[in-house]
C-alpha atoms as a PDB file:
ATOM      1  CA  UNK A   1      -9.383   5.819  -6.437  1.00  0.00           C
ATOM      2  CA  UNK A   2      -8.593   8.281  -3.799  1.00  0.00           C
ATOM      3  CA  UNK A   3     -11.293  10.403  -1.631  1.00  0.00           C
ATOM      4  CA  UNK A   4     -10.501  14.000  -1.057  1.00  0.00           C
ATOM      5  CA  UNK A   5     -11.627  17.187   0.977  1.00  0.00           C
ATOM      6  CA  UNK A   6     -10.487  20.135  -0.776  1.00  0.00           C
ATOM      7  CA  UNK A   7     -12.185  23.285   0.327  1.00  0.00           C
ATOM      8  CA  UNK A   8     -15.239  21.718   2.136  1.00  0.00           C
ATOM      9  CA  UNK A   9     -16.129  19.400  -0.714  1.00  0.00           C
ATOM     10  CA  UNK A  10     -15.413  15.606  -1.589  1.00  0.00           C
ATOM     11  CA  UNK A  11     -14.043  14.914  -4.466  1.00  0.00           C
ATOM     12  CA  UNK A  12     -13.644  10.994  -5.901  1.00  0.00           C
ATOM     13  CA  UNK A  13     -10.273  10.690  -8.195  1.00  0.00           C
ATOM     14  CA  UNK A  14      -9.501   7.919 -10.133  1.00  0.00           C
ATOM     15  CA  UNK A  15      -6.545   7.236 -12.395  1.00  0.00           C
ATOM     16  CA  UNK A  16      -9.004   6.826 -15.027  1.00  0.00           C
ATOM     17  CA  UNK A  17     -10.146  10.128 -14.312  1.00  0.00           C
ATOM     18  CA  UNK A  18      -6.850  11.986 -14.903  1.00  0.00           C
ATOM     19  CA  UNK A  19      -6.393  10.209 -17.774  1.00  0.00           C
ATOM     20  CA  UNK A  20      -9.748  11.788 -18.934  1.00  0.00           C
ATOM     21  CA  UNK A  21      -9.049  15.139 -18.330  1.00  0.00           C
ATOM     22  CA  UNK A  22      -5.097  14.455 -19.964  1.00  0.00           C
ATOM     23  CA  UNK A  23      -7.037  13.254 -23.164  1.00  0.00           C
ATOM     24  CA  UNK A  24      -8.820  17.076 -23.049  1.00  0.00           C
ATOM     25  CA  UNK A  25      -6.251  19.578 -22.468  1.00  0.00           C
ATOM     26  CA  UNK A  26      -2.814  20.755 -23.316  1.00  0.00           C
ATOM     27  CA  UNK A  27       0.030  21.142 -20.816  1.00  0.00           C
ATOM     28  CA  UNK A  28       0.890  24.596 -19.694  1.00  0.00           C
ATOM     29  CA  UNK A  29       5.242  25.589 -19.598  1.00  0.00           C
ATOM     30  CA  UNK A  30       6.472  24.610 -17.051  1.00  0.00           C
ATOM     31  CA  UNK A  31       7.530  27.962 -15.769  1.00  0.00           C
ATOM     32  CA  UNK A  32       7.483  30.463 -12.333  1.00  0.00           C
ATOM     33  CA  UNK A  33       6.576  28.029  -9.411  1.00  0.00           C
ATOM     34  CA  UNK A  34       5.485  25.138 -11.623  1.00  0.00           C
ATOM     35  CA  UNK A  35       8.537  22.966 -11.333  1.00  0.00           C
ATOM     36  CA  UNK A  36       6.570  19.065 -10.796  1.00  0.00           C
ATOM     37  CA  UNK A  37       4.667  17.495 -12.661  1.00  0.00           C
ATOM     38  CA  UNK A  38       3.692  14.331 -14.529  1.00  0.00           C
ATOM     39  CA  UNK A  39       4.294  13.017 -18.050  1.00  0.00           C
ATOM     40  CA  UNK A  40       1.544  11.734 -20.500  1.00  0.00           C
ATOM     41  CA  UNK A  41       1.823  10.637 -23.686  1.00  0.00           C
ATOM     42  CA  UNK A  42       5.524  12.310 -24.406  1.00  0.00           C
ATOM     43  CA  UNK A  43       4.011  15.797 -22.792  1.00  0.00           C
ATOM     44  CA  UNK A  44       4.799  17.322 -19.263  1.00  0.00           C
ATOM     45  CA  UNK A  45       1.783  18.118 -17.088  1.00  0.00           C
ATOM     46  CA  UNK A  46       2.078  20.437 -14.199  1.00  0.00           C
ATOM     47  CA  UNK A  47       0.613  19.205 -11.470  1.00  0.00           C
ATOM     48  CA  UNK A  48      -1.776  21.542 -10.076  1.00  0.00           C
ATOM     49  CA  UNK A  49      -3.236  22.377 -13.486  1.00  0.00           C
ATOM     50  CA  UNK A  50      -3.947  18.307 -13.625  1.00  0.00           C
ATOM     51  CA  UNK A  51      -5.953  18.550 -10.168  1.00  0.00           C
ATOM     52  CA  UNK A  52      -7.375  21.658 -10.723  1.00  0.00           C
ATOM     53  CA  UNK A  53      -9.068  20.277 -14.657  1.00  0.00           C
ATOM     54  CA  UNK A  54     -10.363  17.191 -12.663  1.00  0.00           C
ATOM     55  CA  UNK A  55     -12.019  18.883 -10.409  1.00  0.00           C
ATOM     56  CA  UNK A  56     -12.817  22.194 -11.275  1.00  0.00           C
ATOM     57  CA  UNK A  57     -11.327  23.989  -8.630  1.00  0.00           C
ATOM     58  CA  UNK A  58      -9.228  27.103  -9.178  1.00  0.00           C
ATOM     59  CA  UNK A  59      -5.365  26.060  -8.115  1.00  0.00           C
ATOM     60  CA  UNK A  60      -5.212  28.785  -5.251  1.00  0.00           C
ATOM     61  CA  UNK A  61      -7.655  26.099  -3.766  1.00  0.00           C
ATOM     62  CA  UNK A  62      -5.165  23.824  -2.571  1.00  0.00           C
ATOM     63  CA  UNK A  63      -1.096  23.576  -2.401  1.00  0.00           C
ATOM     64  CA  UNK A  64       1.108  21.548  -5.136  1.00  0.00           C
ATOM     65  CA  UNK A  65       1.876  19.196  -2.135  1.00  0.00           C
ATOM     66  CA  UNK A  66      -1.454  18.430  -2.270  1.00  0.00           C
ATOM     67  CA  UNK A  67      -2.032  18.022  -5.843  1.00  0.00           C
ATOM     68  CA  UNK A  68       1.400  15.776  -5.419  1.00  0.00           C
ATOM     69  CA  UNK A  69      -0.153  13.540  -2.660  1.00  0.00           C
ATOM     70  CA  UNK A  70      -3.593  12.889  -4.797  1.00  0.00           C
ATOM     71  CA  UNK A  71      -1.738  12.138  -7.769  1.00  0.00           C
ATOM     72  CA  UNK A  72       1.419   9.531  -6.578  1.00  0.00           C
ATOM     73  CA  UNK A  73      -1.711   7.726  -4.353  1.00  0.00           C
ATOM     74  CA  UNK A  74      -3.489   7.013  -7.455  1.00  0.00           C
ATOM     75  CA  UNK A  75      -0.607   5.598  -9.159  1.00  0.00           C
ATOM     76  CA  UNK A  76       0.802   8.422 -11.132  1.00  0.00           C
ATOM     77  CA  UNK A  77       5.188   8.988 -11.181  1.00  0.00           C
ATOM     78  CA  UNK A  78       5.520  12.743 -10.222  1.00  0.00           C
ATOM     79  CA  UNK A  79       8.721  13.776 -11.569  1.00  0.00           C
ATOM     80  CA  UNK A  80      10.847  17.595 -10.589  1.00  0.00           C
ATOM     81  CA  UNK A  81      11.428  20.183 -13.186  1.00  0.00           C
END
C-alpha cells in the first residue's frame, strides 16, 4: 500500500485496490497523450484512467508521472505504448 497527497487529500492505494477498480471498468485506446500503461487480464490500461477510477479524481488532477510512480510502488509493471 502506498499513501498519497494528490490535490490536498490522502489517498490509501493498495494493489488490491487497482485490481478492484480493473475488475469494474474497460480500458480506454490508447490514443493522443496516453502512451503508458499497464496490462490486466490480456487488456491495456492507461495509466491515468487507472488512478483517476481509484480515486475519483478527474486526471487533470495530477501528471501521468505521477499516476506512474503510485502504480510501479505498489507492484504494478508499467509498460510504453
Amino acid at each position: 500500500m502506498v499513501q498519497v497527497t494528490i490535490k490536498g487529500r490522502i489517498f490509501d492505494i493498495s494493489y488490491q485496490d487497482v485490481i478492484e477498480a480493473l475488475e469494474k471498468m474497460d480500458p480506454e485506446p490508447l490514443t493522443g497523450r496516453a502512451k503508458y500503461y499497464i496490462e490486466y487480464k490480456g487488456k491495456k490500461y492507461p495509466i491515468k484512467q487507472v488512478i483517476a477510477e481509484v480515486t475519483g479524481l478527474p486526471r487533470i488532477a495530477f501528471t501521468a508521472k505521477y499516476a506512474y510512480d503510485i502504480l510501479t510502488k505498489i507492484g504494478f509493471d508499467v509498460k510504453e505504448a
